[in-house]
N, C-alpha and C. Protein backbone atom coordinates (compact mmCIF):
# COMPACT_ATOMS: atom_id res chain seq x y z
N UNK A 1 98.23 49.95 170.01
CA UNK A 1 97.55 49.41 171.16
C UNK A 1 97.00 48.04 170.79
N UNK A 2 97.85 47.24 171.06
CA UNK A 2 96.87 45.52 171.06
C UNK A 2 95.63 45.67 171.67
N UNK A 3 94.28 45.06 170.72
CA UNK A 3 93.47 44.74 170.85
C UNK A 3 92.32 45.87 171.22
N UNK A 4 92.99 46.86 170.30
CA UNK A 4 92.16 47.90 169.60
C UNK A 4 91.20 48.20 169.28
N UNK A 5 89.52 48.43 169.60
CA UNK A 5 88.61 48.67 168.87
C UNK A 5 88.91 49.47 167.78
N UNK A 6 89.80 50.54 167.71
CA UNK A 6 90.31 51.34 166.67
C UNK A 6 91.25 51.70 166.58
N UNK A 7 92.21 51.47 165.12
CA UNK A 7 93.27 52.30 165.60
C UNK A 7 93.85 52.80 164.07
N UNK A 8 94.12 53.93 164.09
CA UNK A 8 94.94 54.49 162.86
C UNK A 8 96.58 55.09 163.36
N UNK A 9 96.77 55.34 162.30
CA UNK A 9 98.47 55.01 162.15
C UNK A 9 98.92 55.80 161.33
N UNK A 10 99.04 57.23 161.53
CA UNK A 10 100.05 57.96 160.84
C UNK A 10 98.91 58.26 159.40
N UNK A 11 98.02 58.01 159.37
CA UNK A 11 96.63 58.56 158.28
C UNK A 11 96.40 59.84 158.07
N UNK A 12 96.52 59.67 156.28
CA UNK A 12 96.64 60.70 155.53
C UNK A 12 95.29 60.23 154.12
N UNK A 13 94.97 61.75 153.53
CA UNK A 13 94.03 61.65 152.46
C UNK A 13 94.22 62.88 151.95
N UNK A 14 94.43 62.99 150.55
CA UNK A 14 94.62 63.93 149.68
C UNK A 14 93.15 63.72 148.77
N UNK A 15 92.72 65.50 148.51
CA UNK A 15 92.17 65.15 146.86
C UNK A 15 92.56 65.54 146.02
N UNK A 16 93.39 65.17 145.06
CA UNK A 16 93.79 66.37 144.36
C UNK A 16 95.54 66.26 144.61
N UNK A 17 96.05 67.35 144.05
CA UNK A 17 97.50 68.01 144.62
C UNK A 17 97.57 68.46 145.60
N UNK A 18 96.59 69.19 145.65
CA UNK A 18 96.63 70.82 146.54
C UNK A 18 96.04 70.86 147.87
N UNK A 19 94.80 69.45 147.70
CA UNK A 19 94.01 69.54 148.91
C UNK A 19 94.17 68.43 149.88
N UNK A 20 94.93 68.79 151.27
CA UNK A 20 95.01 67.43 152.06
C UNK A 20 93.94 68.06 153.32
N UNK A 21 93.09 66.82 153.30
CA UNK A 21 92.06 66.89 154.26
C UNK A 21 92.48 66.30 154.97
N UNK A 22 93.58 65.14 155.59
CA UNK A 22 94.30 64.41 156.53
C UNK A 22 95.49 64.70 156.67
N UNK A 23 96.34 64.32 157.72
CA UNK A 23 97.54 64.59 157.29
C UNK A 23 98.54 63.40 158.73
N UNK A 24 99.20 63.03 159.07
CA UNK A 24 99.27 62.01 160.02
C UNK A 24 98.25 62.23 161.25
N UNK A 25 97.46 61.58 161.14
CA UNK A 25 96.61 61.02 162.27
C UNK A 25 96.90 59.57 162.89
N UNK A 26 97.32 59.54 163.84
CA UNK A 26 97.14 58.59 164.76
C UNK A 26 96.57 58.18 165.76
N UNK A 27 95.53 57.77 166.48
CA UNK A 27 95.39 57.10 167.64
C UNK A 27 94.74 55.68 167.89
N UNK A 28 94.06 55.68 169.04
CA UNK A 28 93.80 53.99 169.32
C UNK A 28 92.95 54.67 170.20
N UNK A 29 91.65 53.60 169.99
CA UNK A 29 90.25 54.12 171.03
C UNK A 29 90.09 52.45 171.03
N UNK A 30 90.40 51.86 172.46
CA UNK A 30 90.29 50.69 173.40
C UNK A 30 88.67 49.73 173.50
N UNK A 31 88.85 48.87 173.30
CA UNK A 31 87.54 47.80 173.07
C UNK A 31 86.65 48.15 174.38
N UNK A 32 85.21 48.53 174.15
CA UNK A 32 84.39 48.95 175.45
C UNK A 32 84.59 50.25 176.08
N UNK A 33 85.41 50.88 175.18
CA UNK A 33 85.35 52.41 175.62
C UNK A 33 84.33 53.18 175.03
N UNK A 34 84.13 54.37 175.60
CA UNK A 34 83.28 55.70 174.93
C UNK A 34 84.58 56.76 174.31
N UNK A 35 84.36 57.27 173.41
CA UNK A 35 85.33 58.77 173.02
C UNK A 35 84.28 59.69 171.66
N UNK A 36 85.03 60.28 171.44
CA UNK A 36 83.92 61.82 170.83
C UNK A 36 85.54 62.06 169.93
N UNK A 37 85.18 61.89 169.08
CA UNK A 37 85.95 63.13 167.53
C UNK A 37 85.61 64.34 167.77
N UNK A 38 86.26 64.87 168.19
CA UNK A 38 85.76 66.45 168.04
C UNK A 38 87.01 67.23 167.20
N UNK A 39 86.78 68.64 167.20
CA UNK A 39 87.48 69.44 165.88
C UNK A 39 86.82 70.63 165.07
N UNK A 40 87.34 71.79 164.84
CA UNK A 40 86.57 72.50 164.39
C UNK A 40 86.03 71.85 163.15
N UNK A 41 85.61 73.13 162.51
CA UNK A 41 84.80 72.83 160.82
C UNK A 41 86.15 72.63 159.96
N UNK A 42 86.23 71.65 158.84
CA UNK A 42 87.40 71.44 158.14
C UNK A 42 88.61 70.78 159.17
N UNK A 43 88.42 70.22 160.25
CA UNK A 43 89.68 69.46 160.46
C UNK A 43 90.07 67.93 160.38
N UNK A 44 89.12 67.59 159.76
CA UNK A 44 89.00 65.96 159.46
C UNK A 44 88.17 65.46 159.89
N UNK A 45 87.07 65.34 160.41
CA UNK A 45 86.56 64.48 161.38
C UNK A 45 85.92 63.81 160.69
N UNK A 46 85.10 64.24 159.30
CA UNK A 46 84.04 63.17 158.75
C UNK A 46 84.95 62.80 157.41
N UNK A 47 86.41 63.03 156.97
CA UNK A 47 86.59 62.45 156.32
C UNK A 47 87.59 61.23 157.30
N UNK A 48 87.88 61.38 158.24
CA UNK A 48 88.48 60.16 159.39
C UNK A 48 87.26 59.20 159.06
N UNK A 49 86.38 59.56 159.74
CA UNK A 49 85.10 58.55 159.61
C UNK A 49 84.73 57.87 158.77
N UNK A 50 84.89 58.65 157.50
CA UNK A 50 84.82 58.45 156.03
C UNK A 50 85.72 57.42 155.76
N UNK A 51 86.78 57.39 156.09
CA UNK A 51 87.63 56.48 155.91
C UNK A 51 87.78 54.88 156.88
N UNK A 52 87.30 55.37 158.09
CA UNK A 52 87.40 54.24 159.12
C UNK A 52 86.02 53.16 158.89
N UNK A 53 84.49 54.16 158.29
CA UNK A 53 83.61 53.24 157.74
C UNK A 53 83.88 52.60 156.49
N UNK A 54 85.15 53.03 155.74
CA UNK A 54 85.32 52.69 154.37
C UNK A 54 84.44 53.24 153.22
N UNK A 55 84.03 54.09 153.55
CA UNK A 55 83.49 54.94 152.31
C UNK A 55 84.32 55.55 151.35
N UNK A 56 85.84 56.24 152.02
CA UNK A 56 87.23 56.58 151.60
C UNK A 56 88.38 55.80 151.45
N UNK A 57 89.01 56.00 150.75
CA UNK A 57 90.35 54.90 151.17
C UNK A 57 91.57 56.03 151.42
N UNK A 58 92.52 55.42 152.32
CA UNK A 58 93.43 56.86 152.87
C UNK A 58 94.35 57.02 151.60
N UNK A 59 94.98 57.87 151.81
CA UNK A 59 96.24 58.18 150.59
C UNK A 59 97.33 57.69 151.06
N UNK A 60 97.39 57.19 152.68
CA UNK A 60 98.69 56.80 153.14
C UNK A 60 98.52 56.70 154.41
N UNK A 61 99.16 55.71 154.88
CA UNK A 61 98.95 55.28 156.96
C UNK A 61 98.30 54.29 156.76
N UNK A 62 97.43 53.34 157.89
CA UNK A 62 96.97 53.08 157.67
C UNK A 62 95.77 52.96 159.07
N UNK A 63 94.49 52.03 158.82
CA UNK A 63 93.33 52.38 160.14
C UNK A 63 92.75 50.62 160.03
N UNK A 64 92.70 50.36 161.74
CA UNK A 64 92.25 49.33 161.14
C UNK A 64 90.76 49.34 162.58
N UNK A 65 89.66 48.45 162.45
CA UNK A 65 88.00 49.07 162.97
C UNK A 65 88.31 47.23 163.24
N UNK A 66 88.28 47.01 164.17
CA UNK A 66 87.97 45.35 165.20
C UNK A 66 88.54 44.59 164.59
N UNK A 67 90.20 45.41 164.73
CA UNK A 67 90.70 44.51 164.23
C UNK A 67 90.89 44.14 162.79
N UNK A 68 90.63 45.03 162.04
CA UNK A 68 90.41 44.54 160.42
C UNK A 68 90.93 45.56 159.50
N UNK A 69 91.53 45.27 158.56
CA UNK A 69 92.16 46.28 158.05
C UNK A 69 91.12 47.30 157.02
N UNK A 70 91.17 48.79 157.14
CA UNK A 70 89.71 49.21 156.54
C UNK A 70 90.16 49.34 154.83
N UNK A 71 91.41 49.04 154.41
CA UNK A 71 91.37 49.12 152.85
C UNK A 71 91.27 47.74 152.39
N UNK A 72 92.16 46.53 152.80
CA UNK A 72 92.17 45.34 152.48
C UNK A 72 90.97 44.19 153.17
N UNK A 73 90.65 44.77 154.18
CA UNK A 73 88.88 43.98 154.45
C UNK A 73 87.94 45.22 154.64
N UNK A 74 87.26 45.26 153.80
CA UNK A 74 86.58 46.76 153.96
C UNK A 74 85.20 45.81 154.18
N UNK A 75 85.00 44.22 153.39
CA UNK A 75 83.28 43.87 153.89
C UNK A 75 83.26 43.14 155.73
N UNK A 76 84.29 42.79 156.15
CA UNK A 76 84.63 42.63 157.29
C UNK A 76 84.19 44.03 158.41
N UNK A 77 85.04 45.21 157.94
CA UNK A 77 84.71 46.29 158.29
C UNK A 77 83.31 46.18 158.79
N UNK A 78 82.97 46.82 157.54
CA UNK A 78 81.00 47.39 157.37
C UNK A 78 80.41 46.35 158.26
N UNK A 79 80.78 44.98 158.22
CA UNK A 79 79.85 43.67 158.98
C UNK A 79 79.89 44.26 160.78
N UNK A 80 81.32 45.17 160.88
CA UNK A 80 81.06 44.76 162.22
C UNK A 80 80.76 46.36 162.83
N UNK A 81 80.29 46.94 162.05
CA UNK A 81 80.20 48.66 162.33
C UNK A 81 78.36 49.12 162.15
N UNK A 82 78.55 49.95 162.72
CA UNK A 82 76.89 50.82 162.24
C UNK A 82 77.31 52.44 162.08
N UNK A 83 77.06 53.02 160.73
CA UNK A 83 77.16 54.29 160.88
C UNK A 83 75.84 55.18 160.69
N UNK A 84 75.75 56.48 161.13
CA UNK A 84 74.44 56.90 160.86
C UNK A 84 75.12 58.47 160.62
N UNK A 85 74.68 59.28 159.45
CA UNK A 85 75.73 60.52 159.37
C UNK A 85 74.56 61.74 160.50
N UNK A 86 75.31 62.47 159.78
CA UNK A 86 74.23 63.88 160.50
C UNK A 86 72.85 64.06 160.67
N UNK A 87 72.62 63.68 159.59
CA UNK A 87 71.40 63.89 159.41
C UNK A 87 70.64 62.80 158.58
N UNK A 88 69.83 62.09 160.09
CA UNK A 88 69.06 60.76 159.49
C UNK A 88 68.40 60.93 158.73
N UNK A 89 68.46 59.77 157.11
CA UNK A 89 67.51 59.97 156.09
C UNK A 89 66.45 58.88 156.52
N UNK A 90 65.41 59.38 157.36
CA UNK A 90 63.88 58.59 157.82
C UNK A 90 62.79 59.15 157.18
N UNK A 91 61.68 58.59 156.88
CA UNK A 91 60.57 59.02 156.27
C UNK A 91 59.61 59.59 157.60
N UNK A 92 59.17 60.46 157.56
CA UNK A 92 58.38 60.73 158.82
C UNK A 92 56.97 60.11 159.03
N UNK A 93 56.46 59.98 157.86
CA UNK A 93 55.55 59.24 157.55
C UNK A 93 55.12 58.06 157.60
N UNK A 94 56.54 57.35 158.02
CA UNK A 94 56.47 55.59 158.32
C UNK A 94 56.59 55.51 159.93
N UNK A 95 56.49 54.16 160.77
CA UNK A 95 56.70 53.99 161.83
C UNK A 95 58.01 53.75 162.05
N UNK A 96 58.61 53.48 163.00
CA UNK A 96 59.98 53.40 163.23
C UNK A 96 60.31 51.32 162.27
N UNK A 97 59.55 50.73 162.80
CA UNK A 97 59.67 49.50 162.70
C UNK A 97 59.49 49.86 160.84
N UNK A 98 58.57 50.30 160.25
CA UNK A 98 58.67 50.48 158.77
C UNK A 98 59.81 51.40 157.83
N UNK A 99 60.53 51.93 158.87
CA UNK A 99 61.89 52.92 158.51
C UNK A 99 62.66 51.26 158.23
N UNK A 100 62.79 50.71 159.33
CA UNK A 100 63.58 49.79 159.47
C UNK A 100 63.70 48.93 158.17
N UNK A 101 62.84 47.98 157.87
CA UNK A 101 62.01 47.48 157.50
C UNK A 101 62.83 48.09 155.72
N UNK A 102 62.62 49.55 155.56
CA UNK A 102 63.26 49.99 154.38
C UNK A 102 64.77 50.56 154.19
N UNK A 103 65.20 50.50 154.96
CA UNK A 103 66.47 49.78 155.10
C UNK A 103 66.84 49.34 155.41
């Protein structure tokens, strides 16, 4: 899909021999859209993510996030993304502006 907010391509990730947590994934999610990953437990979803924020690198395919490729520009990537996982690490004890502030 030209002009892609996201798009992967046949994305794959192994750990190991034995263990493939990916296996061809493809799609394209359109600049100014909304969409939802969904999937049971174990079907990829946070190692997709894992990979599209560049925390992972795939074993094969490839994904690219505004336009940018996520193995060969991965600080491009991160510049133009925000991720936040499951479960926010905030101090409860600070104000929101002092959460900030520490990271």
């Amino acid at each position: 899909m030209p002009d892609a907010a996201i798009e992967c391509l046949d994305l794959a990730k192994s750990f190991g021999r034995r263990s493939s947590a990916l296996q061809g994934v493809s799609f394209a999610v359109a600049r100014a859209s909304v969409c939802a990953l969904l999937g049971h437990n174990g079907a990829g979803k946070t190692t997709t993510i894992n990979i599209l924020s560049t925390l992972l690198r795939p074993t094969a395919g490839s994904a690219t996030v505004a336009g940018f490729d996520v193995v060969r520009q991965s600080a491009e990537v991160r510049a133009s993304i925000g991720v936040t996982g499951q479960y926010a690490a905030l101090d409860e004890l600070l104000t929101g502006r002092e959460n900030l502030t520490l990271f």
